[in-house]
Protein backbone atom coordinates (compact mmCIF):
# COMPACT_ATOMS: atom_id res chain seq x y z
CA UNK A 1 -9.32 -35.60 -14.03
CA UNK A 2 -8.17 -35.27 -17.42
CA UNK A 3 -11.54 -34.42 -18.84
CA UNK A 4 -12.57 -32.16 -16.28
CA UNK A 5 -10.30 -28.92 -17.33
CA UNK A 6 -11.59 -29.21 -20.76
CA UNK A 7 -15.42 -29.45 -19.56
CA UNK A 8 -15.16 -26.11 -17.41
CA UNK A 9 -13.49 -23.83 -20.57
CA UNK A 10 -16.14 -25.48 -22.93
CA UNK A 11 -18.83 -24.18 -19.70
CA UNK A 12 -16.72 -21.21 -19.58
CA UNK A 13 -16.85 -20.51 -23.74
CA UNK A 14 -20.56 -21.07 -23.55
CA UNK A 15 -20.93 -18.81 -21.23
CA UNK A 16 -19.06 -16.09 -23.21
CA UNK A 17 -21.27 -17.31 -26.31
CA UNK A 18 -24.31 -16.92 -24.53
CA UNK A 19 -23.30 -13.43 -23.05
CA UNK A 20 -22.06 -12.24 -26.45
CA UNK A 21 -24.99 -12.82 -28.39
CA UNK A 22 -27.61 -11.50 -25.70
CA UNK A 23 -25.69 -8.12 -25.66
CA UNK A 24 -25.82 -8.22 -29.80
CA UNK A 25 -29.64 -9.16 -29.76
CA UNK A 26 -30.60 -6.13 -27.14
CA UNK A 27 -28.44 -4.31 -29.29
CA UNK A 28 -30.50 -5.44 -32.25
CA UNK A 29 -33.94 -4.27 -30.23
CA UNK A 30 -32.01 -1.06 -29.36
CA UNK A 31 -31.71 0.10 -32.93
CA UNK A 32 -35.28 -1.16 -33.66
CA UNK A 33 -36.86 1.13 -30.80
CA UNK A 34 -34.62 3.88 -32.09
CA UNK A 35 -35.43 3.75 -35.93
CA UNK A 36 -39.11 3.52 -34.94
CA UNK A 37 -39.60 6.21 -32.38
CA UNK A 38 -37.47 8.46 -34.67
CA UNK A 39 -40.04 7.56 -37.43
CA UNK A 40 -42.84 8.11 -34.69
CA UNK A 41 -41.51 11.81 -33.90
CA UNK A 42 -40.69 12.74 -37.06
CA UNK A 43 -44.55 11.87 -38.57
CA UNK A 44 -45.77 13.77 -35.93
CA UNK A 45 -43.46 17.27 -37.12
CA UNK A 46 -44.05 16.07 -40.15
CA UNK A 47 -47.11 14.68 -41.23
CA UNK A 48 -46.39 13.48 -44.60
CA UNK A 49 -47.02 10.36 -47.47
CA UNK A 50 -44.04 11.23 -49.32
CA UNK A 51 -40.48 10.87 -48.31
CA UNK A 52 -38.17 13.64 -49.31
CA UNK A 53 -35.02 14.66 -48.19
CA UNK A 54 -36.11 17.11 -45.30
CA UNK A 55 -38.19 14.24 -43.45
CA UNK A 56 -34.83 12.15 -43.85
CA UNK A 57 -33.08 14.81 -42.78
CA UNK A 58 -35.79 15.34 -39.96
CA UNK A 59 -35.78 11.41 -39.46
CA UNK A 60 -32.18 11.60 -38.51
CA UNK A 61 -31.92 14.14 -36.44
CA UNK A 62 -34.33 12.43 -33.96
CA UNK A 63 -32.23 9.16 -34.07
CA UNK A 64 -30.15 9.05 -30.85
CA UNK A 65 -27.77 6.17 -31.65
CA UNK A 66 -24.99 8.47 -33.88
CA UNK A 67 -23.61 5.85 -35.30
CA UNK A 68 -27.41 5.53 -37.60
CA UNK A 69 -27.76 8.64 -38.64
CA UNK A 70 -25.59 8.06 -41.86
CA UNK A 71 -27.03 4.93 -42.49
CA UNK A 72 -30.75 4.80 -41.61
CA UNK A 73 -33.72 6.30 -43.69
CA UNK A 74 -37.25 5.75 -44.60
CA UNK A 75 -38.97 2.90 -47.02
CA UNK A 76 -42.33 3.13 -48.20
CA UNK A 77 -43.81 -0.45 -48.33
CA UNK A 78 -47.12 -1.52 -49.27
CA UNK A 79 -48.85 -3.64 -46.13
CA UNK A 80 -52.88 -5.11 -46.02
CA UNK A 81 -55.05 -3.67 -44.02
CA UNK A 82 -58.96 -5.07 -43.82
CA UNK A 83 -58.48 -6.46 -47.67
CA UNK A 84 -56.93 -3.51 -49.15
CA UNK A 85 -53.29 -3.31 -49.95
CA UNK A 86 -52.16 0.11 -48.22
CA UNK A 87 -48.73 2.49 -48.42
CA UNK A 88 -47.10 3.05 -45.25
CA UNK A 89 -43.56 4.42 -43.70
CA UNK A 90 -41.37 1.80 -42.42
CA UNK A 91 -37.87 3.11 -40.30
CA UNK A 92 -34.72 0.84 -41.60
CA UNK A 93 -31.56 1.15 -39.97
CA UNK A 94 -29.28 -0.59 -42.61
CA UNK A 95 -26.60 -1.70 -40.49
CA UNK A 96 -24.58 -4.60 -41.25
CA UNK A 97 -23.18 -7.20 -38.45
CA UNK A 98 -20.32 -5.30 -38.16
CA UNK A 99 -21.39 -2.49 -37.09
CA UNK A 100 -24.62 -4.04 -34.24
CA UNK A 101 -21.61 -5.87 -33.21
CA UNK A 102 -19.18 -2.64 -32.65
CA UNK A 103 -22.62 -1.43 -31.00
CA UNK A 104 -22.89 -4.17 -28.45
CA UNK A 105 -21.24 -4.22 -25.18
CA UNK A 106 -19.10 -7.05 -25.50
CA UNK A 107 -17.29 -6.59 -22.14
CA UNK A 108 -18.36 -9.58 -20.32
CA UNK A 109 -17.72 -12.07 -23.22
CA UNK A 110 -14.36 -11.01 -23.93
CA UNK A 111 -13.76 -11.42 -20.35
CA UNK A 112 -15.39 -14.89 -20.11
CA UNK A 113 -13.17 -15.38 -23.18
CA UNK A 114 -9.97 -14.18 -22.02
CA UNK A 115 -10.77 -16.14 -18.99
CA UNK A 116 -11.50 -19.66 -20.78
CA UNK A 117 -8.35 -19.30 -22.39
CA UNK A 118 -6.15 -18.44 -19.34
CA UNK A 119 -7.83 -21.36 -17.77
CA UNK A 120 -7.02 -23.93 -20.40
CA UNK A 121 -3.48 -22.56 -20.99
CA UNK A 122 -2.65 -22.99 -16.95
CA UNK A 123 -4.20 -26.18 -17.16
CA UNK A 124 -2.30 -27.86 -20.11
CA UNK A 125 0.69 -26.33 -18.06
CA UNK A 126 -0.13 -27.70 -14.78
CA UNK A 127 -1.03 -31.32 -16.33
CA UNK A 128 2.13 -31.10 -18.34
CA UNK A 129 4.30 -30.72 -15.50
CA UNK A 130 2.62 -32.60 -12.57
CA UNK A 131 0.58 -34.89 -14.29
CA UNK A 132 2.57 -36.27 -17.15
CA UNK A 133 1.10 -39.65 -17.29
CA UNK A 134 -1.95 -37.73 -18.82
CA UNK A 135 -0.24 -36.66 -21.84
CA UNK A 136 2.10 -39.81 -22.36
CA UNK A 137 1.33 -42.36 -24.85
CA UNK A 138 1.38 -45.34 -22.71
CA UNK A 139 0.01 -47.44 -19.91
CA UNK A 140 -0.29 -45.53 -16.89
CA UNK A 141 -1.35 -47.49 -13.67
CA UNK A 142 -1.14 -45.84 -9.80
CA UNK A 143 1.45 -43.21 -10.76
CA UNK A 144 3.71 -44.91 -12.81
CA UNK A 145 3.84 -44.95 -16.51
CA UNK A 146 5.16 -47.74 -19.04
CA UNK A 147 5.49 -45.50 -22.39
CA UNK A 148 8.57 -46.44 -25.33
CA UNK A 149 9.45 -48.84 -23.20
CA UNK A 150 10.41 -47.16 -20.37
CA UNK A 151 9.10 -47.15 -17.23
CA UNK A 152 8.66 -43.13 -15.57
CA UNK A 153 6.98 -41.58 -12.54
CA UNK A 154 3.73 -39.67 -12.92
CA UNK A 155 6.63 -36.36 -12.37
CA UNK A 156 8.34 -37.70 -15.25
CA UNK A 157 11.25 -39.08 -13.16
CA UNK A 158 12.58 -42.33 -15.02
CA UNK A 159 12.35 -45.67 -12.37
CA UNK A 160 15.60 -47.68 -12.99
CA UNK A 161 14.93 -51.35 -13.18
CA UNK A 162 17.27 -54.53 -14.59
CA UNK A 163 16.09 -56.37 -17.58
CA UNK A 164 14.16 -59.20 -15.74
CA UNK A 165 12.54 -56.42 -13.20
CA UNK A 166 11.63 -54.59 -16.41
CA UNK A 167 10.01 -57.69 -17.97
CA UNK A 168 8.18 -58.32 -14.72
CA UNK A 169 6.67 -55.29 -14.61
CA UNK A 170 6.17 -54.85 -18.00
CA UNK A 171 3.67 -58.15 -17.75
CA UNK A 172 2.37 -56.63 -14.90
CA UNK A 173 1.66 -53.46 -16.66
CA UNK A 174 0.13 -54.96 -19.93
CA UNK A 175 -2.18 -57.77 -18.31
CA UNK A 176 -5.31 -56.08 -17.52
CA UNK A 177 -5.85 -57.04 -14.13
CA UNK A 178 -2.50 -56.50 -13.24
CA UNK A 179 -2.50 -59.73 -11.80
CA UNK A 180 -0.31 -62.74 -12.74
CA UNK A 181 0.27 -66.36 -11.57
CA UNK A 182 3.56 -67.75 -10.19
CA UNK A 183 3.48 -70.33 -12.90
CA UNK A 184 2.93 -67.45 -15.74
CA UNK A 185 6.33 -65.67 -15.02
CA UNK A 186 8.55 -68.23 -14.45
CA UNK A 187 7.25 -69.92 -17.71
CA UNK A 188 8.26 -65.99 -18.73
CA UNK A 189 11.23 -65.46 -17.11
CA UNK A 190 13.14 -68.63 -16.75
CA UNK A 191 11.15 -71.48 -19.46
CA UNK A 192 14.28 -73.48 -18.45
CA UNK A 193 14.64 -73.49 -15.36
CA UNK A 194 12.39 -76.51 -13.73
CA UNK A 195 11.93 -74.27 -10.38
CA UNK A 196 11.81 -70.89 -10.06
CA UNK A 197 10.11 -69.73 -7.02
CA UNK A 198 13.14 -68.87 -4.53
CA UNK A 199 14.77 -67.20 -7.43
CA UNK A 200 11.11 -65.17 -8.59
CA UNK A 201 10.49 -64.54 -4.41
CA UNK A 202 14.38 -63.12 -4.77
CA UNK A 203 13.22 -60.86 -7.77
CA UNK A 204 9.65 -59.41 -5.97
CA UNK A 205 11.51 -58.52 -2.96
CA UNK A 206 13.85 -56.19 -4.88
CA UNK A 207 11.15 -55.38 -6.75
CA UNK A 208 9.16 -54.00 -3.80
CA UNK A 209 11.52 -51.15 -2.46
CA UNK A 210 11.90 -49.54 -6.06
CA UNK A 211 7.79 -49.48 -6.65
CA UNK A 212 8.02 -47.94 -3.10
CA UNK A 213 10.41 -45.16 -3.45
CA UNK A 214 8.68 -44.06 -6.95
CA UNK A 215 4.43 -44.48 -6.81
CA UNK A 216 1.93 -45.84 -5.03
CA UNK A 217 1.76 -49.61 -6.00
CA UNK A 218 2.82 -52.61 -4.02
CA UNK A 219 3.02 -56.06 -5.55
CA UNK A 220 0.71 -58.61 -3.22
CA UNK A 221 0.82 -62.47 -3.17
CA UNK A 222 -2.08 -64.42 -2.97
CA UNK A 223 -1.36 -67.35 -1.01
CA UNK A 224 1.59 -67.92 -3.00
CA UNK A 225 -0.29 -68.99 -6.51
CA UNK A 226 -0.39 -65.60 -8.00
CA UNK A 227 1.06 -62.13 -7.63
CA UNK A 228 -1.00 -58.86 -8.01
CA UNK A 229 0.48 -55.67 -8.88
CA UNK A 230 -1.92 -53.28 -6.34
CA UNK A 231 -2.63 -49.44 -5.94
CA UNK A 232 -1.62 -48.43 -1.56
């Protein structure tokens, strides 16, 4: 549960990654086709080897992307064709990434964005106030939470317990199985006392009604040896 907010905005942010940089690539091939079929229409007005001001001029008047026409021109590079090095027209548009980003339609990433980020900030709040046991640095075990040393709901409502009901669930909490012999508390709880058990069976039973009214455990005894601190 905790993970799982976190996994759909990373999905989410992908998704805006992946949606921003396809619109800036086909923007990318949009200025290419541009450049080039402005180059195409202007050799064919004007047939030419030399690049002068009026085929720029001519060049840029066929672009139909405006925000080119004060940046694009024509380069003359050398290229080989069949063995010999030849002189050719090539169309650049000389735009930064900037500008092929102002270009793109960003619309659907911004609102995949916008959208991860409403959807982690609404779930940090909702874990924050209903699932608090997420967030606190403790034990947490079937909706009850054992963090500074106090004992809290998973609502963060604080359970009320005496010392020795403390202790007892604090053993409970902090032994892994959540399970603990008869012999292991009263060694615990009363080391002097040479028997315990009608005064540990008096100390379960109160116990019981508090774990009731505040999460979903219940403490179980196992034929009397060994008590087990157990999710309803």
């Amino acid at each position: 549960m905790k993970k799982l907010p976190f996994v759909i905005f990373a999905f989410i942010m992908l998704c805006a990654l992946c949606s921003g940089v396809g619109s800036y690539k086909s923007t990318e091939n949009r200025i290419t086709r541009d450049v080039n079929n402005a180059l195409k229409l202007t050799l064919a007005e004007m047939p030419t080897d030399v690049v002068n001001a009026d085929t720029i001029r001519c060049y840029r008047s066929h672009l139909t992307i405006t925000e080119l026409k004060n940046t694009a021109c024509i380069a003359m590079t050398s290229v080989k064709k069949a063995g010999r090095q030849e002189t050719q027209m090539v169309a650049q548009a000389n735009c930064d990434f900037m500008t092929i980003l102002m270009l793109s339609d960003q619309r659907a990433s911004g609102a995949l964005l916008f959208a991860g980020i409403l959807w982690i900030m609404c779930s940090l709040w909702y874990m924050r106030k209903f699932k608090p046991e997420l967030f606190a640095k403790g034990l947490s075990y079937g909706g009850i939470i054992l963090a500074n040393d106090k004992f809290i709901t998973a609502k963060g409502k604080p359970i009320h317990f005496t010392p020795m009901q403390h202790t007892l669930m604090e053993m409970f909490m902090t032994t892994e199985s959540h399970s603990l012999s008869k012999q292991e508390i009263c060694d615990r709880l009363w080391p002097k006392k040479p028997d315990a058990s009608d005064t540990l069976y008096t100390l379960i039973k109160r116990v019981k009604p508090i774990l009731e009214a505040n999460c979903k455990l219940k403490i179980e005894s196992d034929r009397g040896k060994c008590y087990k601190l157990e999710i309803k």
